[in-house]
N, C-alpha and C. Protein backbone atom coordinates (compact mmCIF):
# COMPACT_ATOMS: atom_id res chain seq x y z
N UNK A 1 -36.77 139.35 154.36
CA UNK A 1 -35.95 140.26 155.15
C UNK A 1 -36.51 141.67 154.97
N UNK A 2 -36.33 142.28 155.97
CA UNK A 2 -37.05 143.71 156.05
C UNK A 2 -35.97 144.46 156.38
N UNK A 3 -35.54 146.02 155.41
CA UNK A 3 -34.81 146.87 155.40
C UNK A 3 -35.40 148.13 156.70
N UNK A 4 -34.82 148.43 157.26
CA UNK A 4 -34.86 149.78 158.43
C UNK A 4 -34.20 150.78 157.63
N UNK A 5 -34.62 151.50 157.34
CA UNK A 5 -34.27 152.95 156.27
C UNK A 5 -33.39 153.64 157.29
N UNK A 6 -32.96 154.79 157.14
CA UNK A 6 -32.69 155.85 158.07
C UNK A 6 -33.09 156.42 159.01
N UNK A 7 -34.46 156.95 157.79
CA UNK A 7 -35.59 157.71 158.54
C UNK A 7 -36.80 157.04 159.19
N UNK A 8 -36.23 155.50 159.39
CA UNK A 8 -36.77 155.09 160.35
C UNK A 8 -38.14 153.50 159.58
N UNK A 9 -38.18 154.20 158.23
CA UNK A 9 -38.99 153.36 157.58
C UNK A 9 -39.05 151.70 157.31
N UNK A 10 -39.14 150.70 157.10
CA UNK A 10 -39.51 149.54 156.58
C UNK A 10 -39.83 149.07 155.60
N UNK A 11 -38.55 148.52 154.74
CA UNK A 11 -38.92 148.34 153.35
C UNK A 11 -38.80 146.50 153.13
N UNK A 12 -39.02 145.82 152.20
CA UNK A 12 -38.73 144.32 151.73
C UNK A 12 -37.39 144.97 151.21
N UNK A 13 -36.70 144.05 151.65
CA UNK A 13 -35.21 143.88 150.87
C UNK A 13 -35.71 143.24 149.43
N UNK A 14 -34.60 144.13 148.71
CA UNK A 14 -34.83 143.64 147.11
C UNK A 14 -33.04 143.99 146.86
N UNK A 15 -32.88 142.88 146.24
CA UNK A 15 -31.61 142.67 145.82
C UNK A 15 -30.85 143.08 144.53
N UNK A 16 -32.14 143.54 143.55
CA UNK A 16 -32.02 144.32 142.62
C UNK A 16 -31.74 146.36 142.97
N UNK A 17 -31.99 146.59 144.17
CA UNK A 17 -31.40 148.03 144.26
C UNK A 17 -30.30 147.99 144.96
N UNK A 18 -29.71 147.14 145.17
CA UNK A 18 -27.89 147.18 145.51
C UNK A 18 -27.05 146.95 144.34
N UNK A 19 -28.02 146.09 143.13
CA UNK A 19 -27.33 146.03 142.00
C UNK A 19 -27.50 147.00 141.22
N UNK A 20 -28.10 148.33 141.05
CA UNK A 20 -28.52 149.14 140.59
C UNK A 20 -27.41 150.30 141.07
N UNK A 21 -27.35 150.35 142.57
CA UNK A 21 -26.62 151.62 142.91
C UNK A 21 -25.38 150.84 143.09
N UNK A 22 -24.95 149.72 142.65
CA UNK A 22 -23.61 149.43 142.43
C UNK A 22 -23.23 149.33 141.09
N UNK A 23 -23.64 149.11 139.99
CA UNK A 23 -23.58 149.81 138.95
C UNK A 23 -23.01 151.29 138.71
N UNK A 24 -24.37 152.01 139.28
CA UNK A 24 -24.38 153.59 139.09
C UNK A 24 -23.06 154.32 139.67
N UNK A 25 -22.28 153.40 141.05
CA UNK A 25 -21.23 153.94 141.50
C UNK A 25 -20.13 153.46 140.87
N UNK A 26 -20.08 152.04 139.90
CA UNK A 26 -19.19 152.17 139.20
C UNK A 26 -19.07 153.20 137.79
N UNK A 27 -20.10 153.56 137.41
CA UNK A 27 -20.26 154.68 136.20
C UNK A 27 -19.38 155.53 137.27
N UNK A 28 -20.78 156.15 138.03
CA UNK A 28 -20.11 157.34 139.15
C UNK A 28 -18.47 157.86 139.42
N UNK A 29 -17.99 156.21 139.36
CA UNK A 29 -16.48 156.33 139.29
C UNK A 29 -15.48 156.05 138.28
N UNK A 30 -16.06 156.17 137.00
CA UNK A 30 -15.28 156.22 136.06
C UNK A 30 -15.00 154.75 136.25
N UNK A 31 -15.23 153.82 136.41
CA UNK A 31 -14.84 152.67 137.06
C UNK A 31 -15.58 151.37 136.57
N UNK A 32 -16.37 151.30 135.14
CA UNK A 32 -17.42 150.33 134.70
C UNK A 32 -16.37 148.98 134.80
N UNK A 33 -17.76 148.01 135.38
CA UNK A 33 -17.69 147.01 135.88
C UNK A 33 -18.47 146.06 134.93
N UNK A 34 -18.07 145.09 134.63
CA UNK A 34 -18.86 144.30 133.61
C UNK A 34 -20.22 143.59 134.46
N UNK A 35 -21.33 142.96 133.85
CA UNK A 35 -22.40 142.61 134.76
C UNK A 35 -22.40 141.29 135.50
N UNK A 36 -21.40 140.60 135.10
CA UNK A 36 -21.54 139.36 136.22
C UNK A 36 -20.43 139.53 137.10
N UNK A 37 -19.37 140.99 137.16
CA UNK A 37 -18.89 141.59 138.47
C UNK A 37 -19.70 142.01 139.31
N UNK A 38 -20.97 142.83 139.01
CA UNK A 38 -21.72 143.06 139.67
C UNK A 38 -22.44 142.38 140.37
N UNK A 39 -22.83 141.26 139.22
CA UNK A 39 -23.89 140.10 139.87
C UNK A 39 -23.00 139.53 141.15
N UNK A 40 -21.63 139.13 140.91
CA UNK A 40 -20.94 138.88 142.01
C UNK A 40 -20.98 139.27 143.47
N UNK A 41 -20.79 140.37 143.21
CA UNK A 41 -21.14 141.57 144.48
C UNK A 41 -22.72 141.48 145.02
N UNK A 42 -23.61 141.26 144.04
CA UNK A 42 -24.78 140.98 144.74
C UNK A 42 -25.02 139.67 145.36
N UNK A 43 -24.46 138.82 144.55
CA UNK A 43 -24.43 137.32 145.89
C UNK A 43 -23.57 137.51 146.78
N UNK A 44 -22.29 138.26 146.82
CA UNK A 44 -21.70 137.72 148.26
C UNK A 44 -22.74 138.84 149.18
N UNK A 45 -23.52 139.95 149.11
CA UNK A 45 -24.26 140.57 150.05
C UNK A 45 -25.62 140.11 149.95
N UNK A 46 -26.23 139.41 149.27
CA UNK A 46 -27.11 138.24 149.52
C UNK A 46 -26.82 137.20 150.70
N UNK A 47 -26.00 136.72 150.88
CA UNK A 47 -25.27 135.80 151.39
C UNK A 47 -24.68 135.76 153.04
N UNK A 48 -24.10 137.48 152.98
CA UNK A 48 -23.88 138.17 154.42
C UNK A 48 -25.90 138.17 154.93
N UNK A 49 -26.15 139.06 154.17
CA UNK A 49 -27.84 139.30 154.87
C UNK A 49 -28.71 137.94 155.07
N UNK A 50 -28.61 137.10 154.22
CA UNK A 50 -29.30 135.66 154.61
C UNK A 50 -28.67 134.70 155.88
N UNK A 51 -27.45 135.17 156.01
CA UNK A 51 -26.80 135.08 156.93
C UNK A 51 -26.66 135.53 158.45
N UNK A 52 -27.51 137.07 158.70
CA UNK A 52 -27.71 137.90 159.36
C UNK A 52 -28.12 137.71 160.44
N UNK A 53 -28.99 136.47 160.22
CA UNK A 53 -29.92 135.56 161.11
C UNK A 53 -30.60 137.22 162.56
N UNK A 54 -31.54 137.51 161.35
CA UNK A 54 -32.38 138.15 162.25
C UNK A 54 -33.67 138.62 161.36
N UNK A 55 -34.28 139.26 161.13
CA UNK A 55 -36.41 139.58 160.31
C UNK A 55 -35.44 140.75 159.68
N UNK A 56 -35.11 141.58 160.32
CA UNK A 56 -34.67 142.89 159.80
C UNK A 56 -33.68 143.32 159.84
N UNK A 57 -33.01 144.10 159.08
CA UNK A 57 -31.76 144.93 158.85
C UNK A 57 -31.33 146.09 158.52
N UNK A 58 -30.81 147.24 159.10
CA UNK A 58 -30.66 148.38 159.28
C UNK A 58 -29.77 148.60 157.73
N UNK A 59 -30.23 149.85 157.27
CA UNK A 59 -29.68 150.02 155.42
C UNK A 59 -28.38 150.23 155.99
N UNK A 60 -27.69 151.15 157.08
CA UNK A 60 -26.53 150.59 157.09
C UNK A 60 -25.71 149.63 156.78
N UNK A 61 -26.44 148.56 157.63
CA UNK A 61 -25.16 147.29 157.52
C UNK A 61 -25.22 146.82 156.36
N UNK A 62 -26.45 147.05 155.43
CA UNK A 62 -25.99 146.62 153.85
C UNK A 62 -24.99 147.35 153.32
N UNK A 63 -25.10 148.54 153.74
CA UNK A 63 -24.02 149.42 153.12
C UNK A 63 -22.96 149.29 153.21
N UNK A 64 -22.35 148.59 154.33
CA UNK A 64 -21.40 148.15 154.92
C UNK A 64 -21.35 146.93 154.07
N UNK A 65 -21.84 145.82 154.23
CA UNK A 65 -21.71 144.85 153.23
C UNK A 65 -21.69 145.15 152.05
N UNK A 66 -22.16 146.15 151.43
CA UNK A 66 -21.88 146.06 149.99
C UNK A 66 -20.41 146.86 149.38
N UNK A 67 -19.92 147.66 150.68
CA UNK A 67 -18.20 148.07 150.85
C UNK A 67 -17.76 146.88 150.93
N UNK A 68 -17.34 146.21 151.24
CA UNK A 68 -16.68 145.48 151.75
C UNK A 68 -16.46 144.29 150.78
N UNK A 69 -17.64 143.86 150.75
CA UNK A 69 -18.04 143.29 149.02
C UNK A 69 -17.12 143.47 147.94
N UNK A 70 -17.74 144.76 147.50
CA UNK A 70 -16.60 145.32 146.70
C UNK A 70 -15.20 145.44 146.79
N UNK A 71 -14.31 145.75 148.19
CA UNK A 71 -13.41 145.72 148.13
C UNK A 71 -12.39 144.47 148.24
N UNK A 72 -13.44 143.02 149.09
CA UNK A 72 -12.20 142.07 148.79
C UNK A 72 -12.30 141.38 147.35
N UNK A 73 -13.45 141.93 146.57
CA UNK A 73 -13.17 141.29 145.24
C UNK A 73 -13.02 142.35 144.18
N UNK A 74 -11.69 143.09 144.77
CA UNK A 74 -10.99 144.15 143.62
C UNK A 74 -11.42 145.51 143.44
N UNK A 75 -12.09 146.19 143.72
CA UNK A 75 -13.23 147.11 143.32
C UNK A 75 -12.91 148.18 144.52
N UNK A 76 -12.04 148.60 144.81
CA UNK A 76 -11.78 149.67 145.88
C UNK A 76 -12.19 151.04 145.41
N UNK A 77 -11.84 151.23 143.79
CA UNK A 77 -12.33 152.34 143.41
C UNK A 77 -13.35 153.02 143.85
N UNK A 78 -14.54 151.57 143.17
CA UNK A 78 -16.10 152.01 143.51
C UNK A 78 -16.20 151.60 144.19
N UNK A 79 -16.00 150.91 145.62
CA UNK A 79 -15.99 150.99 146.88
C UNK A 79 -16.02 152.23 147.41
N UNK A 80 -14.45 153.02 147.28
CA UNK A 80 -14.72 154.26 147.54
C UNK A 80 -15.82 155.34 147.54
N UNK A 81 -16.33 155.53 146.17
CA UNK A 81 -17.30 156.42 145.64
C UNK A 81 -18.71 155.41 145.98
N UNK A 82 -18.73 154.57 146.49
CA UNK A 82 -20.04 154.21 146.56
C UNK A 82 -20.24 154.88 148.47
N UNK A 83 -19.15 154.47 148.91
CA UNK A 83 -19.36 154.81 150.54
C UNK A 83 -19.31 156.17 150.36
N UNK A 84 -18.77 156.77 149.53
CA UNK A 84 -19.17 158.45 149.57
C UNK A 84 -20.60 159.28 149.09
N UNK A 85 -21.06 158.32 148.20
CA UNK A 85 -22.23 158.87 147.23
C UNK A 85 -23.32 158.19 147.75
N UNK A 86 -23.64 157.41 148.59
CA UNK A 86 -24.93 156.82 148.37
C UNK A 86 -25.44 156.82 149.95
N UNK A 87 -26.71 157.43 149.68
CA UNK A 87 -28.13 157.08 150.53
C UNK A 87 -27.85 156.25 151.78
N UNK A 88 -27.55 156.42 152.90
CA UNK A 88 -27.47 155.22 153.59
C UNK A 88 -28.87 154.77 154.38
């Protein structure tokens, strides 16, 4: 799967930097999350994007998936602060 940046770029999806800046937004939010919450959150947006059924995907809609993620499995906090703080 291939990421569409913002600025227009083309990256390999790596599933380790959604687990990274979902981490950092639970610090970010006072809000630590133990690591197989996280890991959680990275399979169900593994799962939406393998799902996607298309080559590429705009960093938006991960972003969107990885809200959403977070919020039906408890995590509204850093839901919040992640849709506020991070890179889209």
């Amino acid at each position: 799967m291939k990421v569409i940046k913002r600025d227009g770029r083309i990256q390999d999806f790596d599933i380790n930097k959604i687990l990274l800046s979902v981490e950092n937004a639970s610090d970010g939010a006072d809000a630590p999350m133990a690591s197989s919450d996280i890991s959680n959150i990275g399979e169900d947006v593994q799962e939406k994007i393998d799902n996607y059924g298309s080559g590429h995907i705009h960093s938006s809609k991960i972003h969107k998936f990885v809200v959403e993620a977070l919020k039906k499995l408890g995590f509204s906090i850093v839901a919040d602060y992640y849709d506020k703080n991070q890179d889209r």
